[in-house]
C-alpha atoms as a PDB file:
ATOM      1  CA  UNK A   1      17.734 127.954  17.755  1.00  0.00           C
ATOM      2  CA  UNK A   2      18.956 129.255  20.501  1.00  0.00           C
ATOM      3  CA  UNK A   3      21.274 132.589  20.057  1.00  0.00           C
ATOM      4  CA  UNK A   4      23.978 134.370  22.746  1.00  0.00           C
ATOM      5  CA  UNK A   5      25.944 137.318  23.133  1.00  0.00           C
ATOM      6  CA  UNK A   6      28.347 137.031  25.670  1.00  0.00           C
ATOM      7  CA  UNK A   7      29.353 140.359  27.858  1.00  0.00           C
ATOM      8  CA  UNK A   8      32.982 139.749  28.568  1.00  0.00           C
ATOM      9  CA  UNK A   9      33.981 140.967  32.104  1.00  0.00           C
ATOM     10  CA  UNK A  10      37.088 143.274  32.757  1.00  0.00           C
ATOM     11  CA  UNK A  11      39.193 141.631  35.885  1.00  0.00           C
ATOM     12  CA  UNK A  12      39.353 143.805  39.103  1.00  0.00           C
ATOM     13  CA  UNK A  13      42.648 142.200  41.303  1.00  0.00           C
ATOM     14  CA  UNK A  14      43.455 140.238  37.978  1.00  0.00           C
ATOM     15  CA  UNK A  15      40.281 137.613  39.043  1.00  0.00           C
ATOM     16  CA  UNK A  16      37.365 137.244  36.655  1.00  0.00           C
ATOM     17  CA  UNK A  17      33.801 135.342  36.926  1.00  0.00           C
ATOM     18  CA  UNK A  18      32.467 134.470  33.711  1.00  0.00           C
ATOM     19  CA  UNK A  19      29.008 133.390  32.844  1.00  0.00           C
ATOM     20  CA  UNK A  20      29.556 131.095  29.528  1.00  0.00           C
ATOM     21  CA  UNK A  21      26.055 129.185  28.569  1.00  0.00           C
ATOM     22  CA  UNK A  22      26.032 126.123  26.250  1.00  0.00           C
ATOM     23  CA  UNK A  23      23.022 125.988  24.560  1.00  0.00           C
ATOM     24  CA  UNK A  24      21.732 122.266  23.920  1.00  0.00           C
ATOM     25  CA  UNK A  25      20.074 121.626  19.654  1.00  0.00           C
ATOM     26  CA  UNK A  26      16.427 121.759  21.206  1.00  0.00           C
ATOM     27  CA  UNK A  27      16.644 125.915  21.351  1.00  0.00           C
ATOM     28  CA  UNK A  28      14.724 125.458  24.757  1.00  0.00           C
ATOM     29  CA  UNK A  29      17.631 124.146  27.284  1.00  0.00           C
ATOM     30  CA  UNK A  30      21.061 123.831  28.046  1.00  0.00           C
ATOM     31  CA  UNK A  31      24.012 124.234  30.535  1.00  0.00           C
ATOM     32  CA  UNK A  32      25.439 127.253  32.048  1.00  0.00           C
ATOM     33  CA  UNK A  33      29.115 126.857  32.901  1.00  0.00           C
ATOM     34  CA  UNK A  34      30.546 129.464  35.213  1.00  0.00           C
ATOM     35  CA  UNK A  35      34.189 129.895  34.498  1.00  0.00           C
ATOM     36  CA  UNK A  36      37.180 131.339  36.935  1.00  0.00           C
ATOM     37  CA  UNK A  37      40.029 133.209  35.543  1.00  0.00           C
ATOM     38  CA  UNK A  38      42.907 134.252  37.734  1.00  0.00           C
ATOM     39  CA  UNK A  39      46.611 134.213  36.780  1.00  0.00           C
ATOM     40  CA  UNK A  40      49.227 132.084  38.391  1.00  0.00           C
ATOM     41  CA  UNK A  41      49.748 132.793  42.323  1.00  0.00           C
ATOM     42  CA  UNK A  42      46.718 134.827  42.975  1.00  0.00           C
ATOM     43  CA  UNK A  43      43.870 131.719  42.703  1.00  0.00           C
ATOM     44  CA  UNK A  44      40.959 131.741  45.617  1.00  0.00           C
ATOM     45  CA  UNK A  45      40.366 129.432  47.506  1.00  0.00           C
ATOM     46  CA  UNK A  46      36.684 130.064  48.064  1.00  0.00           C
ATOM     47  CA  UNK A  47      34.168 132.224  45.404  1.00  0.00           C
ATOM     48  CA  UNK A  48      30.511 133.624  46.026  1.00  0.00           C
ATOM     49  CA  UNK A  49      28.656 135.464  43.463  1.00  0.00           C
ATOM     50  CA  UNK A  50      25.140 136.056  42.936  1.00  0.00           C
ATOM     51  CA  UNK A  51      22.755 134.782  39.630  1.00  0.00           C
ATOM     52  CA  UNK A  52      19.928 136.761  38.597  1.00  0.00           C
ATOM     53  CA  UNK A  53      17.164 135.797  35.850  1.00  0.00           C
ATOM     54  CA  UNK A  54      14.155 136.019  34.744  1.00  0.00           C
ATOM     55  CA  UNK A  55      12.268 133.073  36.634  1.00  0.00           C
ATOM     56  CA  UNK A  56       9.185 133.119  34.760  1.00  0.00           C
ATOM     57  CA  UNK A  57      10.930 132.544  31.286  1.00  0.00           C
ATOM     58  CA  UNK A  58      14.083 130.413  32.745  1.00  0.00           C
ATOM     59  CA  UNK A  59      14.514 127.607  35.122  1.00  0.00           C
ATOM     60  CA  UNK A  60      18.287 127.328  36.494  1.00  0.00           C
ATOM     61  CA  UNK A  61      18.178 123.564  37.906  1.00  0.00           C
ATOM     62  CA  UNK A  62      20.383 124.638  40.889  1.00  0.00           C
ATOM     63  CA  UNK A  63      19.327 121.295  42.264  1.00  0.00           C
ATOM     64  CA  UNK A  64      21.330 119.474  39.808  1.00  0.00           C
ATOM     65  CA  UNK A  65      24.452 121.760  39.202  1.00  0.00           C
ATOM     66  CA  UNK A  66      27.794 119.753  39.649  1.00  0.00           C
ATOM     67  CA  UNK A  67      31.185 120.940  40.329  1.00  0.00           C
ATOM     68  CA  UNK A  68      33.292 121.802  37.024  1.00  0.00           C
ATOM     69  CA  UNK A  69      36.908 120.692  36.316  1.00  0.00           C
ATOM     70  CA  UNK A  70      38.590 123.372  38.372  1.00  0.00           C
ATOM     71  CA  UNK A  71      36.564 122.573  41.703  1.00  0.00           C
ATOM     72  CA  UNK A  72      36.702 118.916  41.220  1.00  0.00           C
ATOM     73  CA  UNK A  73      40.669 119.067  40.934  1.00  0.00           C
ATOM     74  CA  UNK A  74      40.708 121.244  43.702  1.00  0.00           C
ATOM     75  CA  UNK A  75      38.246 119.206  46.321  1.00  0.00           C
ATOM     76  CA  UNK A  76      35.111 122.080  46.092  1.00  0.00           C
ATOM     77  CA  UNK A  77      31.652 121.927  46.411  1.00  0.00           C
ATOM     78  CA  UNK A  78      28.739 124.330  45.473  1.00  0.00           C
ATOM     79  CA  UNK A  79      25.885 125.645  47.252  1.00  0.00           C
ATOM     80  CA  UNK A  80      23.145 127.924  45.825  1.00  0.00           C
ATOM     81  CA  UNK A  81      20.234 129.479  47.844  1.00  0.00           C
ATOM     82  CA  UNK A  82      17.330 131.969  46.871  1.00  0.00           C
ATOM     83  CA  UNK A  83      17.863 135.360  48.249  1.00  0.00           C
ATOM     84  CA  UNK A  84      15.525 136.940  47.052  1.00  0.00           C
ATOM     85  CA  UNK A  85      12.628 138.085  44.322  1.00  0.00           C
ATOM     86  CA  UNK A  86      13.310 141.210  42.747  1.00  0.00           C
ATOM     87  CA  UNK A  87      10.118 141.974  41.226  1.00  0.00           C
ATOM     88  CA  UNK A  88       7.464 139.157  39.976  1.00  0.00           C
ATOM     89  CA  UNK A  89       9.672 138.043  38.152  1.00  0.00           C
ATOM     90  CA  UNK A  90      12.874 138.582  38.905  1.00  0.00           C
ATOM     91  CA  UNK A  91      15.329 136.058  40.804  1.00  0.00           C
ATOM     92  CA  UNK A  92      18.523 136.207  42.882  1.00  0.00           C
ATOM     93  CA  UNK A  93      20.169 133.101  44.049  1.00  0.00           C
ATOM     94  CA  UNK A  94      23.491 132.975  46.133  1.00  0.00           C
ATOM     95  CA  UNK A  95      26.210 130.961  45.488  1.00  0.00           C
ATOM     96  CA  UNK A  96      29.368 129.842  47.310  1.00  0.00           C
ATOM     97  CA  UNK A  97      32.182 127.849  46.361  1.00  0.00           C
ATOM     98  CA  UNK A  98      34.217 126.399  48.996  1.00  0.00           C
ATOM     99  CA  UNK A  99      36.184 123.355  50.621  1.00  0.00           C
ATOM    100  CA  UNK A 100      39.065 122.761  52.019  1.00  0.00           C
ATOM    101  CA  UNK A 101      42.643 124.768  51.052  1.00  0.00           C
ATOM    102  CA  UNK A 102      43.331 124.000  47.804  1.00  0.00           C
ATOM    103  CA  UNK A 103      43.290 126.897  45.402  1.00  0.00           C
ATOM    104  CA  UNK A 104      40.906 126.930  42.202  1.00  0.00           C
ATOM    105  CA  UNK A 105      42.757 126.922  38.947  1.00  0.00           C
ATOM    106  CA  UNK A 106      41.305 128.571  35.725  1.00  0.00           C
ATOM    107  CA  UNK A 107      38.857 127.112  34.266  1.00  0.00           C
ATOM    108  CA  UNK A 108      35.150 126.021  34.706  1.00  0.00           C
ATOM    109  CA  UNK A 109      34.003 125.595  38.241  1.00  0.00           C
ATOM    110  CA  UNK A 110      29.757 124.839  38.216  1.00  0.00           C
ATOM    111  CA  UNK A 111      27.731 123.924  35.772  1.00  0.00           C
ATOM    112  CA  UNK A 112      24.179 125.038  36.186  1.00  0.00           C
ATOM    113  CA  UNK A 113      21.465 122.998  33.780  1.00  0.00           C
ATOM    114  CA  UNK A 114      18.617 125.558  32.313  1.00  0.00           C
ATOM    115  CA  UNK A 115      15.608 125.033  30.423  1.00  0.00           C
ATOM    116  CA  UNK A 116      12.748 126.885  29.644  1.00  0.00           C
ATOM    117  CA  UNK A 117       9.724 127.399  31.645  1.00  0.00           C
ATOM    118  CA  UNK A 118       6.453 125.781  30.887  1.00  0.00           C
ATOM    119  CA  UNK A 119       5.090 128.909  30.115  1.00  0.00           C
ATOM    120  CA  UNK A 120       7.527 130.734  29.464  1.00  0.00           C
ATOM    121  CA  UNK A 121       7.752 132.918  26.323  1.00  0.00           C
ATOM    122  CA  UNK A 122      10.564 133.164  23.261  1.00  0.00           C
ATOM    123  CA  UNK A 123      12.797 135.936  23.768  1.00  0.00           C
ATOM    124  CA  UNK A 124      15.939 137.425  24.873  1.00  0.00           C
ATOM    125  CA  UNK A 125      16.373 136.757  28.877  1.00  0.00           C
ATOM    126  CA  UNK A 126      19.432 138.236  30.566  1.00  0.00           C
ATOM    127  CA  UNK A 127      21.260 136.300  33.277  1.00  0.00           C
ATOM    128  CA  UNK A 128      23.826 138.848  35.609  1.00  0.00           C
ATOM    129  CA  UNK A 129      26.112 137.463  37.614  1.00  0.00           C
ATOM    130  CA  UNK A 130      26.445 139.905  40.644  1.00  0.00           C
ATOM    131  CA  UNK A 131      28.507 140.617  43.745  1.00  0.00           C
ATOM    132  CA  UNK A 132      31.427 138.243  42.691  1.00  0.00           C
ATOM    133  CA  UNK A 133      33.850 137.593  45.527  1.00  0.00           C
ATOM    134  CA  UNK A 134      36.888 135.627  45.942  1.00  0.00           C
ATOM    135  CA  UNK A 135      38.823 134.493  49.194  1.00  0.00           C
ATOM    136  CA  UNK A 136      42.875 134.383  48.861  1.00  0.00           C
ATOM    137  CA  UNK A 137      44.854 131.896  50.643  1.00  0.00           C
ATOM    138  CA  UNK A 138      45.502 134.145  53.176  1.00  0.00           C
ATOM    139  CA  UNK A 139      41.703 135.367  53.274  1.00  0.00           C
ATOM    140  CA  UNK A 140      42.023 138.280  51.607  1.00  0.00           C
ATOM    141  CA  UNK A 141      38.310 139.376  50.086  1.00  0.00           C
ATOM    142  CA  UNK A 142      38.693 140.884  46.565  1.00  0.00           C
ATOM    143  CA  UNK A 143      35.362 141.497  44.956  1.00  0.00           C
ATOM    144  CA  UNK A 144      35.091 140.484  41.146  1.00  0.00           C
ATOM    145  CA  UNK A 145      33.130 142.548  38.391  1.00  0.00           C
ATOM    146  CA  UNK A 146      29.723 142.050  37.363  1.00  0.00           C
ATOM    147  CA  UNK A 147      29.529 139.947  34.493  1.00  0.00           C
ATOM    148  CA  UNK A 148      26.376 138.262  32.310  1.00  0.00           C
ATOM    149  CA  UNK A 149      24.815 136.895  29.234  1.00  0.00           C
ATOM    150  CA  UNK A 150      21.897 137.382  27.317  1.00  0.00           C
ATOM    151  CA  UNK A 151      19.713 133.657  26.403  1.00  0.00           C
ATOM    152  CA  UNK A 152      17.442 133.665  23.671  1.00  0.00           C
ATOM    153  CA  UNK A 153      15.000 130.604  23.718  1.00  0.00           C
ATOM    154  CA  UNK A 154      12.832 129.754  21.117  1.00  0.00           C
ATOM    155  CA  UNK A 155       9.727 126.999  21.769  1.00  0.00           C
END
C-alpha cells in the first residue's frame, strides 16, 4: 500500500506547480502528474522546474513521460535532463515545457511513470519540485514556489 501526503504550494504571481502522484494497487509504482494552476489571462506559455528524488529508492521513467491534457490542447512538448547528483543519492533533473504560442490552461501538463528500484528499500521518499518558472505571453519570467510530495513504497 502505497501512502501520500501532499504539500500544497502557495501561488507567487497567482501561478502554481503542483506535484500530484497516483499511486498504482501494486504499492511499488505509479504515475506522477504535474499539474499547472494559473487563473484566467495570466497562463504561460512555456514552464521549467526542477525534480529531485531519491534515485536509489525511486526510478522517475523520464523516458516515457507524455504530455498531460493541458499541453496536448495547447501543442507542448516535454523535455527532462539530469543536472545533477546531489549526494549518492540524491537526483536533480530539469524540465522544460514549451512549443509554440499557445498558452497552457489549468490542469495536468506531464505525467512522469515511477516505480521502485530493484533494490530499493520501503519507506517514505520525498520528491521536491524546485526552481519553478513560467514564461508569459509577452515573456515575462515569474518564478513559481517550491512545491513536493512525500511517496511511501512498500515491496
Amino acid at each position: 500500500m502505497m501512502k501520500l501526503i501532499w504539500l500544497v504550494p502557495v501561488a507567487l504571481y497567482g501561478q502554481s506547480l503542483q506535484v500530484q502522484p497516483e499511486p498504482a494497487a501494486d504499492g511499488h509504482s505509479g504515475t506522477v502528474v504535474l499539474r499547472l494552476d494559473s487563473p484566467s489571462g495570466k497562463e504561460p506559455v512555456a514552464l521549467q522546474w526542477d525534480l529531485e528524488f531519491a534515485a536509489t529508492a525511486v526510478h522517475l521513467d523520464f523516458a516515457n513521460l507524455t504530455a498531460g491534457e493541458a499541453a496536448k490542447t495547447a501543442g507542448k512538448s516535454t523535455a527532462c535532463s539530469l543536472i545533477s547528483r546531489e549526494k549518492r543519492d540524491r537526483f536533480r533533473y530539469r524540465c522544460i515545457l514549451a512549443g509554440g504560442v499557445s498558452v497552457l490552461a489549468s490542469g495536468p501538463v506531464v505525467r512522469i511513470p515511477y516505480s521502485a528500484e530493484q533494490n530499493g528499500k520501503p519507506g517514505h521518499y520525498p520528491l521536491k519540485l524546485k526552481n519553478g518558472l513560467s514564461v508569459s505571453k509577452s515573456l515575462k519570467k515569474d518564478q513559481m514556489k517550491d512545491s513536493g510530495v512525500e511517496i511511501t513504497l512498500n515491496k
